[in-house]
Every structure is written in C-alpha cells, then in structure tokens.
Protein backbone atom coordinates (compact mmCIF):
# COMPACT_ATOMS: atom_id res chain seq x y z
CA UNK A 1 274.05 -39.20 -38.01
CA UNK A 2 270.86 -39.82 -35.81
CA UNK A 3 270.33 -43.09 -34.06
CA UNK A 4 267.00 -45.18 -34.75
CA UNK A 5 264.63 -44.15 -31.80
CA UNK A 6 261.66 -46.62 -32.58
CA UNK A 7 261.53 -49.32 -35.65
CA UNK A 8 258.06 -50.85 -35.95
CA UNK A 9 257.87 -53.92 -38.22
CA UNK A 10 254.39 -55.19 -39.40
CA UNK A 11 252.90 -58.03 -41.70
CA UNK A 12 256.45 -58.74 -42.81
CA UNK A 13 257.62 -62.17 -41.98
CA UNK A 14 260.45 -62.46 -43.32
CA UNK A 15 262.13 -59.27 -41.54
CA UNK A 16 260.49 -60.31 -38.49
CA UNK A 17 262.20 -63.41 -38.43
CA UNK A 18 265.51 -61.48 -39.24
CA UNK A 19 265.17 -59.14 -36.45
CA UNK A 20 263.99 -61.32 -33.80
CA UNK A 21 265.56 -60.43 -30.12
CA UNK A 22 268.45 -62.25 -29.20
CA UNK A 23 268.67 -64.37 -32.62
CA UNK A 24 268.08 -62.63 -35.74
CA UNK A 25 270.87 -61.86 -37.90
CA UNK A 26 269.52 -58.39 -37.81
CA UNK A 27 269.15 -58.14 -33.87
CA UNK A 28 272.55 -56.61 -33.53
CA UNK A 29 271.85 -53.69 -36.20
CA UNK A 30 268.49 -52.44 -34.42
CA UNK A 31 268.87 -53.78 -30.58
CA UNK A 32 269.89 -49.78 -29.93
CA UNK A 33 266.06 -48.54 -31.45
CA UNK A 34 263.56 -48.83 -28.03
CA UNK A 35 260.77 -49.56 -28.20
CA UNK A 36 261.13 -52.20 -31.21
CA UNK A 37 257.50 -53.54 -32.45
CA UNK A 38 257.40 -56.96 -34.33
CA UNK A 39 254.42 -58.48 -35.16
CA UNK A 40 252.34 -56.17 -32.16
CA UNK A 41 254.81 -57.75 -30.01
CA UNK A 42 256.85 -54.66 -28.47
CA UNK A 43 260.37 -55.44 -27.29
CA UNK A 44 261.87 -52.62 -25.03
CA UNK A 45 265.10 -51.55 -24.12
CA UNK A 46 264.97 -53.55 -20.93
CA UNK A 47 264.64 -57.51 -22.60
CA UNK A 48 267.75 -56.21 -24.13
C-alpha cells in the first residue's frame, strides 16, 4: 500500500477543522502526506 504524498483540503470546514496541525483528531492519520493544503494554507513536512 502507497503512502499519501499530498492531501489538499478546500471549502470544507468541517474536515479542516479535523485535520488541523498539531490538534485535529485527524492530524495523526495525514501528518505523513507533505505538503498538506487546508484552506490555501500549506503545511509542510517541516511544521511537523
């Protein structure tokens, strides 16, 4: 099985809030997949 490489989430509030950096209770499933973009805000591997 292939790991996520890039996860872009978009007009989605809900799962934005979820996978927030740090505190989402989906953070730990998708911290791996760089470069994460929320909302046009891109986290990368290194705020990890």
């Amino acid at each position: 099985m292939q790991r996520l490489k890039q996860l872009r989430i978009e007009a989605c509030p809900l799962l934005s809030l979820r996978c927030q950096q740090e505190m989402g209770v989906e953070w730990p499933k998708i911290a791996h997949a760089s470069p994460t973009v929320l909302d046009g805000n891109t986290i990368s591997a290194a705020d990890n």
